[in-house]
C-alpha atoms as a PDB file:
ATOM      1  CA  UNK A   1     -25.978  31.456  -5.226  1.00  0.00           C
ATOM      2  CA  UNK A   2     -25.708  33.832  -2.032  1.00  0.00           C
ATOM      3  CA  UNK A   3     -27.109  32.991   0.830  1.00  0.00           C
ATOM      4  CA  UNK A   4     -30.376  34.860   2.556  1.00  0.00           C
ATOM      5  CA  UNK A   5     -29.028  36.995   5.286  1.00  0.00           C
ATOM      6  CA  UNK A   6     -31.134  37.064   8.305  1.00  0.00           C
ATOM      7  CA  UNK A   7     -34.433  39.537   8.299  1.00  0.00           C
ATOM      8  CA  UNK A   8     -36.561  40.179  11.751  1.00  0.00           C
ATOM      9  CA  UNK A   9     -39.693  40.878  10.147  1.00  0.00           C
ATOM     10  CA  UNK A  10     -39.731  37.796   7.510  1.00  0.00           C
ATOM     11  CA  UNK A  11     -38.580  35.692  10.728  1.00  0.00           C
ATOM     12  CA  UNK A  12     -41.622  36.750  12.559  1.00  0.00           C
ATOM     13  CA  UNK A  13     -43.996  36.138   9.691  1.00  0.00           C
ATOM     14  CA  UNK A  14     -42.189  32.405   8.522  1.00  0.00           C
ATOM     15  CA  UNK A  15     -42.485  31.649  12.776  1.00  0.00           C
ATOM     16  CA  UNK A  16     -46.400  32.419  12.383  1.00  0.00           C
ATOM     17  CA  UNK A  17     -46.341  30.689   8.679  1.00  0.00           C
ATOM     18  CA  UNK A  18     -44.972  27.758  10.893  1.00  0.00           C
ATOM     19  CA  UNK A  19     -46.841  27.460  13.456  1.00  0.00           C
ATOM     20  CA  UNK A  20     -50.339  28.158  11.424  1.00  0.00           C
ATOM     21  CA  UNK A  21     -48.868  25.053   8.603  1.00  0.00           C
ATOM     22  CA  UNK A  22     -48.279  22.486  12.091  1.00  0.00           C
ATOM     23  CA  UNK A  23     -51.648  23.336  13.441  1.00  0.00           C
ATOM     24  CA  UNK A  24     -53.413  22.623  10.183  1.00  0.00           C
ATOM     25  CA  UNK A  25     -51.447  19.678   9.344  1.00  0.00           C
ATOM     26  CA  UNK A  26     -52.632  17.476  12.239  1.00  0.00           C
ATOM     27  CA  UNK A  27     -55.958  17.497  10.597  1.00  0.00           C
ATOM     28  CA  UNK A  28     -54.856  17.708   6.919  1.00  0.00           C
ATOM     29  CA  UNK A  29     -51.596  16.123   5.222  1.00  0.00           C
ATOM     30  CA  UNK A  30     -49.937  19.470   4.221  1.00  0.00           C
ATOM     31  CA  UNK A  31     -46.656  18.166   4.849  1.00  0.00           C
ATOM     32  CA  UNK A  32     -45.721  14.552   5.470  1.00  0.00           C
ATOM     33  CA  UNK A  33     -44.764  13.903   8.707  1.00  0.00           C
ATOM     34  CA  UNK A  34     -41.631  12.581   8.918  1.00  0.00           C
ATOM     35  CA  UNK A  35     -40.557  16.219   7.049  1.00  0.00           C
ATOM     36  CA  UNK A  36     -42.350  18.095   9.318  1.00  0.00           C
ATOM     37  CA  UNK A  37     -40.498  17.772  12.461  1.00  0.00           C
ATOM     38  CA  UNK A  38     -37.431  19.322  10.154  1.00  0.00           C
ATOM     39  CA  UNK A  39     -39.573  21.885   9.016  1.00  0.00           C
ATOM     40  CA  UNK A  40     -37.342  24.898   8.980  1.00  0.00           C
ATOM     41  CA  UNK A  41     -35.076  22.789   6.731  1.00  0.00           C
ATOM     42  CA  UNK A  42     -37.271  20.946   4.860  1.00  0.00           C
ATOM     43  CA  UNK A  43     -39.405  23.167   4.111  1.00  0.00           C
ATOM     44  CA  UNK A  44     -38.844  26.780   4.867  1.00  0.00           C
ATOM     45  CA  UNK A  45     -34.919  27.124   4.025  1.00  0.00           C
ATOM     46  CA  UNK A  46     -35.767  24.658   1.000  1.00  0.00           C
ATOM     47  CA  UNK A  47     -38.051  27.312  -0.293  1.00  0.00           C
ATOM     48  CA  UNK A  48     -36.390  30.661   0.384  1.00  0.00           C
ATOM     49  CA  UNK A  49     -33.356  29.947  -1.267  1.00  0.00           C
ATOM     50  CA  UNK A  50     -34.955  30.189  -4.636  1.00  0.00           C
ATOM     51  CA  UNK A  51     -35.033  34.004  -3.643  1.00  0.00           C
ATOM     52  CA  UNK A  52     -31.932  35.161  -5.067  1.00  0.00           C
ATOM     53  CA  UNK A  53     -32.890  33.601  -8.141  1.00  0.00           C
ATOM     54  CA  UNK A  54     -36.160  35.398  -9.134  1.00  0.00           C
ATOM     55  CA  UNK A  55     -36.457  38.095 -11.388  1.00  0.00           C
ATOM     56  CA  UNK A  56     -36.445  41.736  -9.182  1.00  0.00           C
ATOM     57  CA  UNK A  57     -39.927  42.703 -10.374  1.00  0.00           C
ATOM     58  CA  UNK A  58     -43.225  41.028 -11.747  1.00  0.00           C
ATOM     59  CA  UNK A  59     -45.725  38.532 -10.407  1.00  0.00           C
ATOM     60  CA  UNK A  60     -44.929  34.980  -9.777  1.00  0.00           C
ATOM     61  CA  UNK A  61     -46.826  31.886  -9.637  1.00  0.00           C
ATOM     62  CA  UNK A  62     -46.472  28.722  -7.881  1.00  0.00           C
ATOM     63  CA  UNK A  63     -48.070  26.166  -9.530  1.00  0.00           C
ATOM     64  CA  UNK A  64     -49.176  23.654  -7.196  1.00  0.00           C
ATOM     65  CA  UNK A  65     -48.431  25.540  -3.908  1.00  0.00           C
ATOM     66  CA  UNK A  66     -49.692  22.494  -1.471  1.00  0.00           C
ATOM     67  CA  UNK A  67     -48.967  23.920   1.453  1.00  0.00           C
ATOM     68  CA  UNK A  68     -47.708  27.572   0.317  1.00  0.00           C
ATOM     69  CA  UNK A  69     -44.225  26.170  -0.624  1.00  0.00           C
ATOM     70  CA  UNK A  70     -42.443  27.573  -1.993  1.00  0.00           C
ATOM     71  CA  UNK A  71     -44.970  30.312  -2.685  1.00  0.00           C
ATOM     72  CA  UNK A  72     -46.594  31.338   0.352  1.00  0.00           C
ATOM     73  CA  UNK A  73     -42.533  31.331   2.289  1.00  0.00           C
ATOM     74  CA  UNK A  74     -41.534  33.493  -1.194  1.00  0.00           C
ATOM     75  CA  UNK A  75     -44.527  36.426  -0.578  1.00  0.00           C
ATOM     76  CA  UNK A  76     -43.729  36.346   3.365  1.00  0.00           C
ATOM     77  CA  UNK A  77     -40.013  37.191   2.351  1.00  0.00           C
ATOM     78  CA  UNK A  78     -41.739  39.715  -0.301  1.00  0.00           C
ATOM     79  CA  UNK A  79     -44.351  41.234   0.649  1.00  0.00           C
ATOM     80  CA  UNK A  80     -44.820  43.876  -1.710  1.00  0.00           C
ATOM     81  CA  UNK A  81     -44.626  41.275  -4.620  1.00  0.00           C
ATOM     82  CA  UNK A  82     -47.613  40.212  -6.483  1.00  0.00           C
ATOM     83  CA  UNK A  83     -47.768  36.347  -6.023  1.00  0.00           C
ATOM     84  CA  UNK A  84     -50.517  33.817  -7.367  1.00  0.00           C
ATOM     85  CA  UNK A  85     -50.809  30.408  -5.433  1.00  0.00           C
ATOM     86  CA  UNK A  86     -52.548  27.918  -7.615  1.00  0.00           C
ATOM     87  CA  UNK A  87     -53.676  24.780  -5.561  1.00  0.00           C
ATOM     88  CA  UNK A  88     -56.893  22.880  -7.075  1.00  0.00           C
ATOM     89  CA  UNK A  89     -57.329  21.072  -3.486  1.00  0.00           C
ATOM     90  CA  UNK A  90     -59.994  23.069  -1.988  1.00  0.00           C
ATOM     91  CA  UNK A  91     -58.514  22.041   1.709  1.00  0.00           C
ATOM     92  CA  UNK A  92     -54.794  23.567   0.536  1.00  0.00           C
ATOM     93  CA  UNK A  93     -56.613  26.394  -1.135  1.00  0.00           C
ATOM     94  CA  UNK A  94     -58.329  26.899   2.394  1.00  0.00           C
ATOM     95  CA  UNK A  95     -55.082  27.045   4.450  1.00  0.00           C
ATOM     96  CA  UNK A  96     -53.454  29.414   1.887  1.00  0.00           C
ATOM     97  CA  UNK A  97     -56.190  31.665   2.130  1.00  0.00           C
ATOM     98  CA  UNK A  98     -55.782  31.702   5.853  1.00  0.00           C
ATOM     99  CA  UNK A  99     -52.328  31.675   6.119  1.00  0.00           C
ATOM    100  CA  UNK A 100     -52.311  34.525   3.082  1.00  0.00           C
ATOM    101  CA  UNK A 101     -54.710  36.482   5.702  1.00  0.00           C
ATOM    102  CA  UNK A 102     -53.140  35.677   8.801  1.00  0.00           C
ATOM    103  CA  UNK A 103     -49.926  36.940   7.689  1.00  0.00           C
ATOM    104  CA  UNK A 104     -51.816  40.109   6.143  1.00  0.00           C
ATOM    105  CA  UNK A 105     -49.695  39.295   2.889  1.00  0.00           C
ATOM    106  CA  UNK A 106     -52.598  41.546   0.919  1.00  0.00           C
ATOM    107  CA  UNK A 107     -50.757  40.809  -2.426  1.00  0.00           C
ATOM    108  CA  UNK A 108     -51.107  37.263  -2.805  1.00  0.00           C
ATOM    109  CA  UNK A 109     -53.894  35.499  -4.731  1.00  0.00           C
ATOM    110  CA  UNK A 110     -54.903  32.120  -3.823  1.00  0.00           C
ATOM    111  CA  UNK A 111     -56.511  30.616  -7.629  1.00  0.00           C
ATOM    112  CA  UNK A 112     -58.755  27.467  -6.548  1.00  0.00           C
ATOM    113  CA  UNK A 113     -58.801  25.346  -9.405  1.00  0.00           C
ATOM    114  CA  UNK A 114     -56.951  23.221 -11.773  1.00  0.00           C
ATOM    115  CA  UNK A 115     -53.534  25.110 -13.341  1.00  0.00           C
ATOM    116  CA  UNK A 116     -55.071  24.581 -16.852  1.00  0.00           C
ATOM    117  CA  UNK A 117     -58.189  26.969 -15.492  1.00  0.00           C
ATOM    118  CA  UNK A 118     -55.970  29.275 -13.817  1.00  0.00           C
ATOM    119  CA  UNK A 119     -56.521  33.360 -14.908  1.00  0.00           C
ATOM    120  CA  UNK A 120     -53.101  34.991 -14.306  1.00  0.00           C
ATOM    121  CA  UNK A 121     -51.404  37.967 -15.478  1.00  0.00           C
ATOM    122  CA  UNK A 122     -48.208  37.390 -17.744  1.00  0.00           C
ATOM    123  CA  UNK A 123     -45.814  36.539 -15.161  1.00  0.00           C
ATOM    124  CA  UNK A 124     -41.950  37.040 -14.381  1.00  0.00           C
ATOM    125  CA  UNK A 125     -41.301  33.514 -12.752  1.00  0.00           C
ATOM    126  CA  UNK A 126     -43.152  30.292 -12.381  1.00  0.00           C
ATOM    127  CA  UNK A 127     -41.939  28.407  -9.398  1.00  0.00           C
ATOM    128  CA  UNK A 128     -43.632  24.204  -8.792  1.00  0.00           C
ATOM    129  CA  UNK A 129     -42.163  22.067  -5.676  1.00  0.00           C
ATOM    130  CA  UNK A 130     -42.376  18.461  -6.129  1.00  0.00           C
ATOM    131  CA  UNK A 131     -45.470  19.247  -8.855  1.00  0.00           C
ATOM    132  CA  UNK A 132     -44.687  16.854 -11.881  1.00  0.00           C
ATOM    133  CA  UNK A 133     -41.907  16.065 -14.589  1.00  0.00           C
ATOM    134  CA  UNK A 134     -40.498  18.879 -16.173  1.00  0.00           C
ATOM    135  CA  UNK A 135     -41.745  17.996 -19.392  1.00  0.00           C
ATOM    136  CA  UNK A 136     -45.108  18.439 -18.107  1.00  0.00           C
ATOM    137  CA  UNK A 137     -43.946  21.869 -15.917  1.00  0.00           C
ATOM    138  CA  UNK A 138     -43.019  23.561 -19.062  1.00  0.00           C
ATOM    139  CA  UNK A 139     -46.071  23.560 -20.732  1.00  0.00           C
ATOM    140  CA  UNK A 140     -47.887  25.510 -18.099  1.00  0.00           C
ATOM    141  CA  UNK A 141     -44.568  28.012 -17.901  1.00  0.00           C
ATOM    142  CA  UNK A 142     -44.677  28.273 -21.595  1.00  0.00           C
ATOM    143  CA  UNK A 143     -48.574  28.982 -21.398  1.00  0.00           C
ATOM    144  CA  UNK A 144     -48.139  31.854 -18.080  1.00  0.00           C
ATOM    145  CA  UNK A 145     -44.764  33.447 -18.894  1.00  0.00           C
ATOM    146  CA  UNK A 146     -44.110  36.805 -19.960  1.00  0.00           C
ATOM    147  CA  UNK A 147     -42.002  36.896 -22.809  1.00  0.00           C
ATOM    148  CA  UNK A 148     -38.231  37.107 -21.011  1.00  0.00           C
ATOM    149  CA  UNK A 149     -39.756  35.235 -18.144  1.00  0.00           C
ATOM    150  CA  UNK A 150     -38.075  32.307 -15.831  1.00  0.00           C
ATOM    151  CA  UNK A 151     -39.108  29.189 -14.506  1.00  0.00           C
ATOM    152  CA  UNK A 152     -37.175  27.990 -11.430  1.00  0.00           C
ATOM    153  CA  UNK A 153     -38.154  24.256 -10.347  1.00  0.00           C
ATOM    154  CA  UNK A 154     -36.268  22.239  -7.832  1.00  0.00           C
ATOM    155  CA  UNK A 155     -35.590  18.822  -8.920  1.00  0.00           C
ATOM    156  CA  UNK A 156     -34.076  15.713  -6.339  1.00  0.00           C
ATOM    157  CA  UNK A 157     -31.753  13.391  -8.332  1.00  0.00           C
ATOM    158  CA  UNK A 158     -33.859  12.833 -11.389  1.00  0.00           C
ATOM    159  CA  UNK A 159     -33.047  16.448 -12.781  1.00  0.00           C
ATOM    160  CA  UNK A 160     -30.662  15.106 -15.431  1.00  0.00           C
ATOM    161  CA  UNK A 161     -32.957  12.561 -16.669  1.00  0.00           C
ATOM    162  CA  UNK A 162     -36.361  15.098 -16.651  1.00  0.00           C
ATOM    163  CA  UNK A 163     -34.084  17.521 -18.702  1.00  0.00           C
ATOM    164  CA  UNK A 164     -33.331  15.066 -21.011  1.00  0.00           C
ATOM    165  CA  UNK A 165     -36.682  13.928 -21.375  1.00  0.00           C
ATOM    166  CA  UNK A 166     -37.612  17.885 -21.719  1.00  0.00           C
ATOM    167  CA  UNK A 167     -35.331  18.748 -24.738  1.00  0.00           C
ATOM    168  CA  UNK A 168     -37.128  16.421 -27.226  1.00  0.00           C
ATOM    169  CA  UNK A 169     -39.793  18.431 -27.189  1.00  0.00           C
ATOM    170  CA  UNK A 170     -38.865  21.868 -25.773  1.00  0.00           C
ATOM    171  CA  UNK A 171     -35.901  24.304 -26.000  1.00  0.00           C
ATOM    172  CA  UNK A 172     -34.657  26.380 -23.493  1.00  0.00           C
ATOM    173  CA  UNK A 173     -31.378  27.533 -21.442  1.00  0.00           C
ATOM    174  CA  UNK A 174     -30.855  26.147 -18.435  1.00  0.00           C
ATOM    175  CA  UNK A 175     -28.652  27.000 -15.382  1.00  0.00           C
ATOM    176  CA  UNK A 176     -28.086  24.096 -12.043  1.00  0.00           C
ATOM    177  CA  UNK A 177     -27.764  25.354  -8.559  1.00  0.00           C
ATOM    178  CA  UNK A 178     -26.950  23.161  -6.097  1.00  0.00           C
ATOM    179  CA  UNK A 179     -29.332  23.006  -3.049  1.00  0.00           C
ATOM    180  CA  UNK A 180     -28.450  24.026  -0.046  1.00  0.00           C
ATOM    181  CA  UNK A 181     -30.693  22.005   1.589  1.00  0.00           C
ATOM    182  CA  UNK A 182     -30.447  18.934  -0.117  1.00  0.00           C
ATOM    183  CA  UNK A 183     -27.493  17.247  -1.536  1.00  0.00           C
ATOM    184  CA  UNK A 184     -29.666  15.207  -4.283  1.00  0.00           C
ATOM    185  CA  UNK A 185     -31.251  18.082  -5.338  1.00  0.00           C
ATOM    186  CA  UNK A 186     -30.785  20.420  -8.326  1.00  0.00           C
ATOM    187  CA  UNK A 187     -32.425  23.807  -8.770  1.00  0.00           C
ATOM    188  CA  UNK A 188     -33.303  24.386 -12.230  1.00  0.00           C
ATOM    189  CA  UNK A 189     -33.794  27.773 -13.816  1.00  0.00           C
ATOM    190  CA  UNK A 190     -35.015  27.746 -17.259  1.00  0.00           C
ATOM    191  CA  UNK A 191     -35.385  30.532 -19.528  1.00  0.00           C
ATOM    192  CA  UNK A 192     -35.859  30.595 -23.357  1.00  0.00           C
ATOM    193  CA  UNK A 193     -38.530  28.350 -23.126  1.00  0.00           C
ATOM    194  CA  UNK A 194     -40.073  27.289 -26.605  1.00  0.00           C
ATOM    195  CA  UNK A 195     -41.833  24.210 -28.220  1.00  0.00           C
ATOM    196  CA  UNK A 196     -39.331  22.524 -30.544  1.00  0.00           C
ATOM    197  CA  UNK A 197     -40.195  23.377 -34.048  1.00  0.00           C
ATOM    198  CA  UNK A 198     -41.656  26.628 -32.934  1.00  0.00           C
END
């Protein structure tokens, strides 16, 4: 997985992205606190390394976005990519929609309610952070992507046992990354997804 070279204008928009996420999490819990002192680790390289793994075109989602991660860090590095931030937390929704406006990052869509409620377009990539179990993560990728689509989730040291759990009920091809940012964790890019029996 290559690294991210460095970029002066997606440094200047993750340093406002940054300083807008540590303003708004002293009065809500974005971020926990003990990760947000390592921010640019924890956080901002966690999420921009699943860059070089998206598809080159299409709209993504992130399902769950929290606090725009990886989402929100994903549309400041592509701006010109159509990118749909579902959070059913009206507080999150309300600092994505800031953040999204503050940065001026015109193509991404904050969605407001629960995934199951979500209206997106057939998509190229689902990305979730921290969201649920895969099992439960590929029935909303199933549901959103476009046929040849990808879902990338990073996974901490369970990602052996969720895929386990996964294939009694789903098929799919998977490839591991290691994290760069985390030595526990896995990144998981799935494609092929289907229901078994299907």
């Amino acid at each position: 997985m290559p690294p991210v070279g460095p970029d002066p204008a997606r440094e200047a928009l993750l340093a406002a992205y940054r300083d807008l996420l540590l303003r708004w999490n002293a009065t809500i819990n974005l971020v926990a606190a003990k990760t947000a002192a390592d921010i640019d680790r924890r956080h901002i390289a966690d999420s921009l390394q699943l860059l070089p793994l998206l598809p080159t075109e299409g709209p993504i989602a992130d399902l769950g976005s929290g606090a725009g991660l990886p989402g929100l860090v994903l549309a400041a590095a592509m701006p010109e990519r159509e990118i749909h931030l579902v959070e059913s937390d009206k507080r999150k929704a309300a600092f994505l929609i800031e953040a999204a406006g503050t940065l001026k990052l015109t193509k991404v869509k904050v969605h407001a309610t629960r995934i199951e409620q979500a209206a997106l377009p057939p998509l190229a990539a689902v990305t979730a952070r921290a969201l649920a179990p895969l099992a439960a993560l590929l029935v909303h990728a199933a549901e959103f992507l476009a046929p040849g689509g990808i879902a990338i989730f990073p996974k901490g040291r369970t990602a052996e046992q969720e895929l386990t759990s996964a294939a009694a009920d789903w098929h799919f091809t998977v490839e591991r990354f290691a994290s760069r940012t985390d030595p526990e964790a896995t990144i998981l890019r799935l494609s092929e997804i289907s229901r078994a029996g299907h």
